[in-house]
N, C-alpha and C. Protein backbone atom coordinates (compact mmCIF):
# COMPACT_ATOMS: atom_id res chain seq x y z
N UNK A 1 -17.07 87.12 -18.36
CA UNK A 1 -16.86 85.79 -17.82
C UNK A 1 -17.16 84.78 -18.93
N UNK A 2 -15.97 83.77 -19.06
CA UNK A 2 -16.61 82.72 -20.18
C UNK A 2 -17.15 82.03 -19.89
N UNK A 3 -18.36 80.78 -20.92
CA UNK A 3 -19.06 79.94 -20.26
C UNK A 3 -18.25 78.87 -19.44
N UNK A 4 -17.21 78.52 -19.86
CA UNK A 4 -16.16 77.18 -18.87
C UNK A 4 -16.41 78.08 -17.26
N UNK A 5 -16.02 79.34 -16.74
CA UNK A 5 -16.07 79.82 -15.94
C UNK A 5 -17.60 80.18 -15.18
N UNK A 6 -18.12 80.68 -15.90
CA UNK A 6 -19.78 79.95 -15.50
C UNK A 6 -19.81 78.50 -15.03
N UNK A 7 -19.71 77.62 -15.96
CA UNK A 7 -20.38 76.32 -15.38
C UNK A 7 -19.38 75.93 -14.49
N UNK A 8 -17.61 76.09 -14.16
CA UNK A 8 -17.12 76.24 -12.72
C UNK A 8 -17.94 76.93 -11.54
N UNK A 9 -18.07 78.23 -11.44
CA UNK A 9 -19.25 78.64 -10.50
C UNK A 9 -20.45 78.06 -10.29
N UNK A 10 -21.22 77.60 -10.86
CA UNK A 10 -22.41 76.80 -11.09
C UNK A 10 -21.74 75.32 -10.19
N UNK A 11 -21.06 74.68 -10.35
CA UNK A 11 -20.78 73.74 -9.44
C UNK A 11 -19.95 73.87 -8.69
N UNK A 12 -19.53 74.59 -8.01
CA UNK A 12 -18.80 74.99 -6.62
C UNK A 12 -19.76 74.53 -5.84
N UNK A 13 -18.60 74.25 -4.54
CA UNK A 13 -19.23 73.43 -2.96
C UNK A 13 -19.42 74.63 -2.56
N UNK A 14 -19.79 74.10 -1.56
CA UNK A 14 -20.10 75.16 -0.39
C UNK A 14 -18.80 75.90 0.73
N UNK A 15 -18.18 74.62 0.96
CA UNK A 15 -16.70 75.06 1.34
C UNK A 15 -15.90 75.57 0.82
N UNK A 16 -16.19 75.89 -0.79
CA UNK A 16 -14.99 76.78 -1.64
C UNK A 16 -15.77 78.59 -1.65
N UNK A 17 -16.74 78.84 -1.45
CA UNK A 17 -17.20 79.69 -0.88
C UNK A 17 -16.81 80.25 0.07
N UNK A 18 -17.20 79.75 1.24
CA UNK A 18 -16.94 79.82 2.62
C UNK A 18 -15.32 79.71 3.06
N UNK A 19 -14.27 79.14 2.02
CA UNK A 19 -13.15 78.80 2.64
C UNK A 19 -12.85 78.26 3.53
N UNK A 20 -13.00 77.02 3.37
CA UNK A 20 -13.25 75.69 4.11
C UNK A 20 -12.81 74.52 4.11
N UNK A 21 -12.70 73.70 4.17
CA UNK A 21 -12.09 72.53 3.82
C UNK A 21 -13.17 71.63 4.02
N UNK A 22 -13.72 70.07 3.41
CA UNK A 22 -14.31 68.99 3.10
C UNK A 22 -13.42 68.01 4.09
N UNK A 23 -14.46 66.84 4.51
CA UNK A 23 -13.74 65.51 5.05
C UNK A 23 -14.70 64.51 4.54
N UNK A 24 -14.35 63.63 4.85
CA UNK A 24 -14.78 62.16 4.35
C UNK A 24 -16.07 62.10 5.31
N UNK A 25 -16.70 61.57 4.70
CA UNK A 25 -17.89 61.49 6.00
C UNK A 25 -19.27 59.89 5.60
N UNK A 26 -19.44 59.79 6.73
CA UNK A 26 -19.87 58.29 7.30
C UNK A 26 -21.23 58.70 6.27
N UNK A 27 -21.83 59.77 7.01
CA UNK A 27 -23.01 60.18 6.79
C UNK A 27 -23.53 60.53 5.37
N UNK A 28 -22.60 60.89 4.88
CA UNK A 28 -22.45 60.84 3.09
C UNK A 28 -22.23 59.68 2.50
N UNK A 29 -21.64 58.64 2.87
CA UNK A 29 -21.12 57.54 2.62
C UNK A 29 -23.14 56.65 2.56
N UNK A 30 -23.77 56.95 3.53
CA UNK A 30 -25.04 56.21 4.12
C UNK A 30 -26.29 56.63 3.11
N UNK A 31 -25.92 58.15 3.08
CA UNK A 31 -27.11 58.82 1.74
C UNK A 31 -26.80 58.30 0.79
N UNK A 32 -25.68 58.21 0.36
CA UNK A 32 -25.57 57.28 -1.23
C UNK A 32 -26.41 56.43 -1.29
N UNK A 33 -26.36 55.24 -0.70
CA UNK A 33 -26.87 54.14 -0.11
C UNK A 33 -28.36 54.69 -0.60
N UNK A 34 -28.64 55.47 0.44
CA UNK A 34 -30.31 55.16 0.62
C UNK A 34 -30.96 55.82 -0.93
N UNK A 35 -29.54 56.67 -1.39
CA UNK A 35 -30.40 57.37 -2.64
C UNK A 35 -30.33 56.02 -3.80
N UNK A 36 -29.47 55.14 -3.49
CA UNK A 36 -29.77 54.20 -4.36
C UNK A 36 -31.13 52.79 -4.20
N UNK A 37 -31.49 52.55 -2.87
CA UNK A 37 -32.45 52.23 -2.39
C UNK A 37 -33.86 52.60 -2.79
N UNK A 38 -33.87 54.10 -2.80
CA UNK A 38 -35.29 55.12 -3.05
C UNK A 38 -34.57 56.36 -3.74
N UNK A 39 -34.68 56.07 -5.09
CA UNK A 39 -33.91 57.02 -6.28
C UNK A 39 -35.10 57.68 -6.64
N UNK A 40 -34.72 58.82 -6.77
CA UNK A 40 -35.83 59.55 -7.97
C UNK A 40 -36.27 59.27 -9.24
N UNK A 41 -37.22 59.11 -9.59
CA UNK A 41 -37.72 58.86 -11.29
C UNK A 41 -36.63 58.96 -11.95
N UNK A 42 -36.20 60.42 -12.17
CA UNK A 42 -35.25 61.07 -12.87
C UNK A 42 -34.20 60.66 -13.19
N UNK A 43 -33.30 60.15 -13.95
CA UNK A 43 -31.91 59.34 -14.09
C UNK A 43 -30.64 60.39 -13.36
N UNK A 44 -30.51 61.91 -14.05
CA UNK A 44 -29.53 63.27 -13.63
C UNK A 44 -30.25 64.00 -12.32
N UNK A 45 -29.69 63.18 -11.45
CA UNK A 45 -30.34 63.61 -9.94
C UNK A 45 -28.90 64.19 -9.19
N UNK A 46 -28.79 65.30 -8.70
CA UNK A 46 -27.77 64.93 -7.52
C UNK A 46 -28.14 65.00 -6.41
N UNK A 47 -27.18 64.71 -5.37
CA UNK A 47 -27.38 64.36 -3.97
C UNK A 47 -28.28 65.64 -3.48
N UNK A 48 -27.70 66.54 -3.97
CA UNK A 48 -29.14 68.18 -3.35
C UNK A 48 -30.44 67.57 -4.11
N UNK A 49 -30.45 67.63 -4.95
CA UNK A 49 -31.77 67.14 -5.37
C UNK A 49 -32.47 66.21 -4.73
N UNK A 50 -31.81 65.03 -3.79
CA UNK A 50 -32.34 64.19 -3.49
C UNK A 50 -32.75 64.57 -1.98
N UNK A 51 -32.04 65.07 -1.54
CA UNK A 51 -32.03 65.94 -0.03
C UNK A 51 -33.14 67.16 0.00
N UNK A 52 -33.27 67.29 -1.22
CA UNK A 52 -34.17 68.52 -1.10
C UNK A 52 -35.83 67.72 -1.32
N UNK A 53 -35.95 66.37 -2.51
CA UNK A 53 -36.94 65.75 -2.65
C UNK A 53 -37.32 65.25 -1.10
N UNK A 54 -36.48 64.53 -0.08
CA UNK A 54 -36.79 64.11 1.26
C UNK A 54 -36.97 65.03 2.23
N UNK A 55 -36.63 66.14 1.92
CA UNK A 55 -37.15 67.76 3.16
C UNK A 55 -38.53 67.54 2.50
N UNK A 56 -39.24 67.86 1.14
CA UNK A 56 -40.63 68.77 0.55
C UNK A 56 -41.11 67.10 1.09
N UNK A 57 -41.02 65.80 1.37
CA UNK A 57 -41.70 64.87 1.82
C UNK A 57 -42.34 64.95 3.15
N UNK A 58 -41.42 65.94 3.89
CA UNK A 58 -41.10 65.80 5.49
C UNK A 58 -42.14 67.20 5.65
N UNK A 59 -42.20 68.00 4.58
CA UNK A 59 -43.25 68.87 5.43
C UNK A 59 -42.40 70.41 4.71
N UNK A 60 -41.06 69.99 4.44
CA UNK A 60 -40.31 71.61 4.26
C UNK A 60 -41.05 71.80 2.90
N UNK A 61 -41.66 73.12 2.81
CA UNK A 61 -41.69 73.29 1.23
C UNK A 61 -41.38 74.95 1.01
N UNK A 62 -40.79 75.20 1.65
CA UNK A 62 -40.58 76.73 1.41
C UNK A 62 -39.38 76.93 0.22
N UNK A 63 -38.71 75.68 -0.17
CA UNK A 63 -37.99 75.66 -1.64
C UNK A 63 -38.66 74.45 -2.45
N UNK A 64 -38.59 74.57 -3.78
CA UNK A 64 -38.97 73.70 -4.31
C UNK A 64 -37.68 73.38 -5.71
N UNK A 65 -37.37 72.42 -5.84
CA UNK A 65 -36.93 71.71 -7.02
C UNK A 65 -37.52 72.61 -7.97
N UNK A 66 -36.36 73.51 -9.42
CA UNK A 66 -36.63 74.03 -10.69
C UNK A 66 -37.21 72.87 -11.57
N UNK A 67 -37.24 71.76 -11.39
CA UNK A 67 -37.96 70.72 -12.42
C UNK A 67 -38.82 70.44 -11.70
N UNK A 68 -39.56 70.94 -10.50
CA UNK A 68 -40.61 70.48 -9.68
C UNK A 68 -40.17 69.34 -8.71
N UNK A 69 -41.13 68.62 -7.97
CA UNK A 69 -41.44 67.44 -7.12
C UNK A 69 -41.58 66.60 -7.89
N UNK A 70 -40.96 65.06 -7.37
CA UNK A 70 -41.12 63.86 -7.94
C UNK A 70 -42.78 63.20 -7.46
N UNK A 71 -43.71 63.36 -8.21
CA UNK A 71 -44.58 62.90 -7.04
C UNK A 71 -44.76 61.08 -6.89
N UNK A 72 -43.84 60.47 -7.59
CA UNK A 72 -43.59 58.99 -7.43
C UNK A 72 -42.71 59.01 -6.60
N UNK A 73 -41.86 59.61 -6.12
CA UNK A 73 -40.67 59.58 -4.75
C UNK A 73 -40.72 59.03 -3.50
N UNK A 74 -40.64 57.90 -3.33
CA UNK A 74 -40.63 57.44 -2.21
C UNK A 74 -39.57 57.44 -1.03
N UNK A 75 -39.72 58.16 -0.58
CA UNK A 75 -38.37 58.74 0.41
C UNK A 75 -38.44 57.60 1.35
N UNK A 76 -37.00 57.76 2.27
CA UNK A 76 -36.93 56.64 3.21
C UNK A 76 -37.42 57.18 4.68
N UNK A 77 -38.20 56.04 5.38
CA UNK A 77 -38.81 56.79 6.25
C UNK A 77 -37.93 57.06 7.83
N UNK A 78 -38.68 58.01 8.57
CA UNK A 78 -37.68 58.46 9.66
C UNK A 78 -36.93 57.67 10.12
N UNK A 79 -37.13 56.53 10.63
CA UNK A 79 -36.45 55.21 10.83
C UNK A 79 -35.26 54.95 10.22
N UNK A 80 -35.07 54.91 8.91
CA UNK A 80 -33.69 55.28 7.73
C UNK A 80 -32.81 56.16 7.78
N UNK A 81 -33.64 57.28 8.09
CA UNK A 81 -32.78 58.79 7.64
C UNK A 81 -33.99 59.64 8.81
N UNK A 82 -33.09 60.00 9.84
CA UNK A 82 -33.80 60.87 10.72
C UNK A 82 -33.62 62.05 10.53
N UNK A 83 -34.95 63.45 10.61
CA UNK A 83 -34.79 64.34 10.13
C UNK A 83 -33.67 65.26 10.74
N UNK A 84 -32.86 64.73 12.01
CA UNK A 84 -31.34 65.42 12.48
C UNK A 84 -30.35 65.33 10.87
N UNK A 85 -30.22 63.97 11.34
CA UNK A 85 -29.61 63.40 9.60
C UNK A 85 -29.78 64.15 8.30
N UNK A 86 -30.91 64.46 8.23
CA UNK A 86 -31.58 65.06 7.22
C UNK A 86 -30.59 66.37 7.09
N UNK A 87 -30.98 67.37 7.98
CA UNK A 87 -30.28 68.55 8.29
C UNK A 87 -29.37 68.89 8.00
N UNK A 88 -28.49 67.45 9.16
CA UNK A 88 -27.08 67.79 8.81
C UNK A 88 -26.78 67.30 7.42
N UNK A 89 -27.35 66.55 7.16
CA UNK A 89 -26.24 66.28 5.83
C UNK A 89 -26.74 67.23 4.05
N UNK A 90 -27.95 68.25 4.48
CA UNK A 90 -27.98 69.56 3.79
C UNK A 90 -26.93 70.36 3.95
N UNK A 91 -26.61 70.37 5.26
CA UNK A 91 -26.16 71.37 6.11
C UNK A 91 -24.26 71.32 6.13
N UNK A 92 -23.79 69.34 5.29
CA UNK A 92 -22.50 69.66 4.72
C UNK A 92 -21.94 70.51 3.77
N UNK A 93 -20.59 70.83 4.16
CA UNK A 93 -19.63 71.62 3.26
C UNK A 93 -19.55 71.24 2.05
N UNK A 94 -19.68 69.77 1.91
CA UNK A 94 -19.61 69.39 0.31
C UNK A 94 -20.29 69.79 -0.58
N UNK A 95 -21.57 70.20 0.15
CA UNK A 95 -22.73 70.14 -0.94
C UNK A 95 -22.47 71.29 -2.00
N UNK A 96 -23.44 70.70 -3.30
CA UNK A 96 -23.21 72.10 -4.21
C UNK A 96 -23.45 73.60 -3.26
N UNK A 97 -23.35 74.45 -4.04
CA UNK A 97 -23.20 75.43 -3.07
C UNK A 97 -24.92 76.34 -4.12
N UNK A 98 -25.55 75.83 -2.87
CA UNK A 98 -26.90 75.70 -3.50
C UNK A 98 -27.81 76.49 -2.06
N UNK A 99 -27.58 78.02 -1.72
CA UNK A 99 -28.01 78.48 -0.26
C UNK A 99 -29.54 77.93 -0.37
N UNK A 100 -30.68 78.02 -1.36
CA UNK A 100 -31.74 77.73 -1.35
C UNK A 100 -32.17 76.30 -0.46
N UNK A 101 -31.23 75.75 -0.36
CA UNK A 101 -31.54 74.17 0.41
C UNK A 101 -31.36 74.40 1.89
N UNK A 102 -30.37 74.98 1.77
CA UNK A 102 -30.37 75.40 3.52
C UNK A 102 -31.79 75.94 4.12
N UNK A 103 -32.39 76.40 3.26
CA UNK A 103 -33.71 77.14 3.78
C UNK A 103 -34.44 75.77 4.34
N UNK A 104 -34.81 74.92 3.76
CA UNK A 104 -35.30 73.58 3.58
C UNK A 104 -34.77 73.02 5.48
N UNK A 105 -33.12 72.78 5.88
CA UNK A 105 -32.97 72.47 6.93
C UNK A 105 -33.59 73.37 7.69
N UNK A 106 -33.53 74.89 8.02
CA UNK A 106 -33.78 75.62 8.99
C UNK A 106 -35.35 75.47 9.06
N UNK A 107 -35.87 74.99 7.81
CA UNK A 107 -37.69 75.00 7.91
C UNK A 107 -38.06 74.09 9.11
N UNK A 108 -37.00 72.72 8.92
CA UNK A 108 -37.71 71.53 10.20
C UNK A 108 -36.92 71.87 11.14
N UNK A 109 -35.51 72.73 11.03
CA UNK A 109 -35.18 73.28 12.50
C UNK A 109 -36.47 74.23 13.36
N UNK A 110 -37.30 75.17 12.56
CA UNK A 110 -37.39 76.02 13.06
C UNK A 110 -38.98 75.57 13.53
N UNK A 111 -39.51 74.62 12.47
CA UNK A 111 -40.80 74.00 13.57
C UNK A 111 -40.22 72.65 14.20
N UNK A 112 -39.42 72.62 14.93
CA UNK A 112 -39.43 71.79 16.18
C UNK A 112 -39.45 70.17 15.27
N UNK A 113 -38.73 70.21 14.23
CA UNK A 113 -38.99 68.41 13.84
C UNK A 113 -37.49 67.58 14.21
N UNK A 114 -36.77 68.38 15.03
CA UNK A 114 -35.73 67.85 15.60
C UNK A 114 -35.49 67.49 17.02
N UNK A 115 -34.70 66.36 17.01
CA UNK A 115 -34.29 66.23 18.18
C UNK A 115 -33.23 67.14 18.34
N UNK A 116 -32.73 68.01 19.93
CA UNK A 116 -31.74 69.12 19.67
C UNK A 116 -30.31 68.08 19.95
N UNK A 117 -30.52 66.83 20.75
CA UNK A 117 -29.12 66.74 21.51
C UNK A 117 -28.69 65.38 19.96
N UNK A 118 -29.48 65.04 19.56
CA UNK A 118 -29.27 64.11 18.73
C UNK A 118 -28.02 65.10 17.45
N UNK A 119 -29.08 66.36 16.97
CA UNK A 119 -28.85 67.65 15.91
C UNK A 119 -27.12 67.89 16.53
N UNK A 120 -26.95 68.47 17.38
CA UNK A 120 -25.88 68.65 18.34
C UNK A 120 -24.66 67.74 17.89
N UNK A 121 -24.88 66.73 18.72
CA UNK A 121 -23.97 65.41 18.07
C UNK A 121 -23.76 65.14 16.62
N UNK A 122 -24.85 65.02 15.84
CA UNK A 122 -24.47 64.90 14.75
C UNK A 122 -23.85 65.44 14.22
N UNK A 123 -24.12 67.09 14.55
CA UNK A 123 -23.24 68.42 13.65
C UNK A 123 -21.86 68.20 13.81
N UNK A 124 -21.97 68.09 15.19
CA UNK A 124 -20.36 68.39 15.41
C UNK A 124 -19.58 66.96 14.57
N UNK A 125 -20.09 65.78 14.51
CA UNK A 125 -19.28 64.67 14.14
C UNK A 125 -19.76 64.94 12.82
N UNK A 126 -20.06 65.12 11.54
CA UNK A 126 -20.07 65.56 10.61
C UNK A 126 -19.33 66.80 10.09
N UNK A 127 -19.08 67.58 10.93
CA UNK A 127 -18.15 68.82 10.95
C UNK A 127 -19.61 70.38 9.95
N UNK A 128 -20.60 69.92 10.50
CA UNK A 128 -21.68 70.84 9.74
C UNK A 128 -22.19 71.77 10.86
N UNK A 129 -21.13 71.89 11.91
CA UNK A 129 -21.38 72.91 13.23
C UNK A 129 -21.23 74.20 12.27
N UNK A 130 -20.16 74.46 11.62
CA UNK A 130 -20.31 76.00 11.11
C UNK A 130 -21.36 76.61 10.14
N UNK A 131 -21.84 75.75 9.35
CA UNK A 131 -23.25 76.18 8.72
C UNK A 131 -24.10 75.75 10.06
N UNK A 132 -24.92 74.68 10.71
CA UNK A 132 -25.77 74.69 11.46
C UNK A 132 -25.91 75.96 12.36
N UNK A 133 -24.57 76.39 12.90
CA UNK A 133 -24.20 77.52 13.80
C UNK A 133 -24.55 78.71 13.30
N UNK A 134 -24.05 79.03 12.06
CA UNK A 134 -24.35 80.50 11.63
C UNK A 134 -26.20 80.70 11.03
N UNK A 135 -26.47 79.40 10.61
CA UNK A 135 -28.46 79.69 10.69
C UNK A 135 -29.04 80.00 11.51
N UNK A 136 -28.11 79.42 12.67
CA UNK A 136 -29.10 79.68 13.96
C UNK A 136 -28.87 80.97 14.31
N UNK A 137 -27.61 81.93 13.51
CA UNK A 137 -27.29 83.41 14.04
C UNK A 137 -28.59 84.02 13.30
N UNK A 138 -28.33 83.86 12.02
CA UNK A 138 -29.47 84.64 11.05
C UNK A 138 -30.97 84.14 11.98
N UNK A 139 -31.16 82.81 12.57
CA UNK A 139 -32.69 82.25 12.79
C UNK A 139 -33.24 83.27 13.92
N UNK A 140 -32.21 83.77 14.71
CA UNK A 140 -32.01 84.49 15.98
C UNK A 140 -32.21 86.59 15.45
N UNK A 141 -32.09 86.46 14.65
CA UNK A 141 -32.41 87.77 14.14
C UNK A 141 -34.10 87.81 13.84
N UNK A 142 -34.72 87.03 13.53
CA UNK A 142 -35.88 86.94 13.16
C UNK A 142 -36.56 86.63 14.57
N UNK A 143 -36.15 85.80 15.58
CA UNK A 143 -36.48 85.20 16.49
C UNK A 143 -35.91 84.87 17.64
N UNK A 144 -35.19 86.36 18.67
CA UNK A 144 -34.37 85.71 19.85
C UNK A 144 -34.87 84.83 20.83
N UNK A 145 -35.83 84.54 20.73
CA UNK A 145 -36.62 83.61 21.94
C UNK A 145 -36.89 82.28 21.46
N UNK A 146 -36.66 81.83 19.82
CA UNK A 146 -36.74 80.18 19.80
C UNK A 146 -35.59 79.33 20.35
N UNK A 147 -35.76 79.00 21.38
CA UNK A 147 -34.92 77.80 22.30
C UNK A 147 -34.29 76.75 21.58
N UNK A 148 -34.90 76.22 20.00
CA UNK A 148 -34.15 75.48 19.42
C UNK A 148 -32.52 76.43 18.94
N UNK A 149 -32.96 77.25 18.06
CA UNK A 149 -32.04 77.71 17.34
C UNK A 149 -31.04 78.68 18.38
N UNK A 150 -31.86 79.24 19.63
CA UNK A 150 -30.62 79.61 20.76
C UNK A 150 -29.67 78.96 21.08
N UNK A 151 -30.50 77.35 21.55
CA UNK A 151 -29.22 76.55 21.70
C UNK A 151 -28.40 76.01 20.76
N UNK A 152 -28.41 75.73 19.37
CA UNK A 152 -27.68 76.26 18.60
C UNK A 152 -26.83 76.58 18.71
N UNK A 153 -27.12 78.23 18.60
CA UNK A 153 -25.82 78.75 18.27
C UNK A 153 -24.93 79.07 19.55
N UNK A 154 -25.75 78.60 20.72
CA UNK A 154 -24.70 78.83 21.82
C UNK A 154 -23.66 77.49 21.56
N UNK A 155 -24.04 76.67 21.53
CA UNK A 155 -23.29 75.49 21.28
C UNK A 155 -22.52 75.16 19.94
N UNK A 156 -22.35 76.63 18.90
CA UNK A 156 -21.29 76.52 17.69
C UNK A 156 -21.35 77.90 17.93
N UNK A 157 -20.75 78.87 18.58
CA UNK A 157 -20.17 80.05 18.24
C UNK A 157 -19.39 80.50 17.19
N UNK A 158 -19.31 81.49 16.76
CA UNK A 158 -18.72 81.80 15.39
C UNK A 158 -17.58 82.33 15.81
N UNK A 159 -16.47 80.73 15.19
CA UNK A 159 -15.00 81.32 15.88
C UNK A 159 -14.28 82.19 15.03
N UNK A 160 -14.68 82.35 13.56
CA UNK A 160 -14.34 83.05 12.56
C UNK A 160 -14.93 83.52 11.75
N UNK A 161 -15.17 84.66 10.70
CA UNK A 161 -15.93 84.85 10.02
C UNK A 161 -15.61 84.56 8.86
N UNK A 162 -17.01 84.27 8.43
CA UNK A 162 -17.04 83.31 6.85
C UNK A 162 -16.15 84.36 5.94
N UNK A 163 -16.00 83.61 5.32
CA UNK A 163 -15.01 84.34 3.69
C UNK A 163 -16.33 85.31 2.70
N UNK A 164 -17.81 84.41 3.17
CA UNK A 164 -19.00 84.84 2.31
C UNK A 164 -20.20 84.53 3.11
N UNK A 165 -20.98 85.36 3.17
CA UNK A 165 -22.27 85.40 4.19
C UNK A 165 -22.76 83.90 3.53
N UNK A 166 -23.03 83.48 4.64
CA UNK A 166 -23.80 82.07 3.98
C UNK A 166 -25.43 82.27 3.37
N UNK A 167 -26.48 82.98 4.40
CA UNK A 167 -27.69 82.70 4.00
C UNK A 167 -28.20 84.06 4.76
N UNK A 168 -29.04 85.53 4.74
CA UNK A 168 -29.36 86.71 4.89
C UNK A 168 -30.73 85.76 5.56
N UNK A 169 -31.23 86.82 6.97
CA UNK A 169 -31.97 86.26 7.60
C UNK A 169 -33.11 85.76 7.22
N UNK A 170 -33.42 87.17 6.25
CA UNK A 170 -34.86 87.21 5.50
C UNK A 170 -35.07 85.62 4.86
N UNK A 171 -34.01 84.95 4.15
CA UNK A 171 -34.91 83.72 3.59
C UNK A 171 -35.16 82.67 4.37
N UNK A 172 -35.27 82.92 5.68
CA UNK A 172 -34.98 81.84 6.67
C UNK A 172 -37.00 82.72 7.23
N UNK A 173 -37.49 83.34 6.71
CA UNK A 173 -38.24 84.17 7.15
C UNK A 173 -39.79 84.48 6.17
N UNK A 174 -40.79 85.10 6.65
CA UNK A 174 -41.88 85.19 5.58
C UNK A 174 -41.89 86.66 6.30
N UNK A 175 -42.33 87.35 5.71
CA UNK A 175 -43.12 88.57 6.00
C UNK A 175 -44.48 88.55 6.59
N UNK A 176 -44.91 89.68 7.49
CA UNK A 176 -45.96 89.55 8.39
C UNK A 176 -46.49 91.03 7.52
N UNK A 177 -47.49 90.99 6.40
CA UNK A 177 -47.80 92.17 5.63
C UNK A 177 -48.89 93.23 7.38
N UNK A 178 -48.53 94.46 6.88
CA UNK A 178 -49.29 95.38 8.09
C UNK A 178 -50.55 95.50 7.52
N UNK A 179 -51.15 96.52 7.72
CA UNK A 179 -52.30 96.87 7.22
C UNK A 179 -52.33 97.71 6.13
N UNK A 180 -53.41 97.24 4.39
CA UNK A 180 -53.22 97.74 3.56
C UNK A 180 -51.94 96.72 2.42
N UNK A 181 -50.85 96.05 3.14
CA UNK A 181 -50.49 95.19 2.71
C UNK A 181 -49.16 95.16 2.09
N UNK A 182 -48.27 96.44 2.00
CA UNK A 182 -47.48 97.24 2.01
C UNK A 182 -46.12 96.78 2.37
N UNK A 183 -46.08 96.93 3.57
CA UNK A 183 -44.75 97.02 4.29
C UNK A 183 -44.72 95.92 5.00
N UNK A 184 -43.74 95.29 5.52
CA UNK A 184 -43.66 94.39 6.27
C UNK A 184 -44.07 94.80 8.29
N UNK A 185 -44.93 93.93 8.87
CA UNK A 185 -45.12 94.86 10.03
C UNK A 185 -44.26 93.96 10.88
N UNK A 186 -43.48 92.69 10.85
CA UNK A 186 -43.05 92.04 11.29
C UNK A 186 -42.56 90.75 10.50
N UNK A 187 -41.21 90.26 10.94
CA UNK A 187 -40.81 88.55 9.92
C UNK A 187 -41.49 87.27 11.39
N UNK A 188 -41.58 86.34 10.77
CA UNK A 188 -41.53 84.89 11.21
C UNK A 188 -40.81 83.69 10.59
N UNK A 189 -40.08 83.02 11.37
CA UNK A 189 -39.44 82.22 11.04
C UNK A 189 -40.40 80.94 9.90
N UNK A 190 -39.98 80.68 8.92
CA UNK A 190 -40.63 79.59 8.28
C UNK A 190 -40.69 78.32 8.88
N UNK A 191 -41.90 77.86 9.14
CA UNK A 191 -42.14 76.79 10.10
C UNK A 191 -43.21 75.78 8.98
């Protein structure tokens, strides 16, 4: 593979993966905005970067930024950018095609920092029902009894299958070590 073909892969969306198509969106249009409002230190930021700096604010830290945390970052507060918002707009097709961030949405899906009917609405009018939908399949392997991520995926069924697995349950997950420390004796959802 040559390097031109590397750094093509390296910036692929998420929808050229998945085989998908992109739309224009309000909600992308609004993050610009706020990333210009409350920018990172950093001058070479992109929009994941900035989405991922406002999850590790909110409590997600089960990914972290390869150049670390901004710890001057002043994110915008819930009021601005609600953590539904938040989600979904990780949770667009546009984004680099960066699975590690998705972990980040399913973290405040999976401890309860959402509203569900707000999450719901948003997905679907953003068009981020088919990633939101298929986390909640993987979230449901780790966990058939969380009521957030059930309703979920009852409410985005998987009308087709992806072109490419989006995200394997395990990183949506920690290990529960048994005794001795070994083997896994059970997963939990990252909360």
């Amino acid at each position: 593979m040559s390097i031109e073909q590397k750094q093509n892969k390296a910036i692929r969306r998420l929808a050229e993966r998945l085989g998908m198509t992109i739309h224009q969106s309000v909600l992308d249009r609004r993050i610009k905005g706020l990333m210009r409002e409350y920018p990172l230190s950093s001058k070479n930021f992109t929009i994941e970067d900035w989405l991922s700096e406002v999850a590790f604010v909110r409590g997600a830290r089960v990914v972290q930024r390869p150049e670390g945390n901004d710890s001057t970052f002043c994110a915008p507060p819930p009021g601005r950018l609600s953590n539904e918002e938040l989600v979904v707009s990780i949770c667009q097709l546009q984004r680099l095609d960066r699975p590690q961030i998705l972990r980040l949405a399913a973290q405040l899906v999976s401890r309860g920092a959402v509203d569900v009917a707000n999450l719901l609405a948003l997905a679907r009018r953003e068009r981020a029902d088919i990633v939101v939908g298929e986390l909640a399949r993987q979230a449901l392997k780790v966990d058939p009894a969380h009521a957030v991520w059930r309703m979920l995926a009852e409410a985005f069924p998987c009308r087709r299958p992806l072109r490419s697995p989006l995200l394997h349950w395990q990183r949506l997950a920690w290990p529960v070590m048994g005794r001795g420390g070994f083997n896994a004796e059970r997963w939990e959802l990252v909360k």
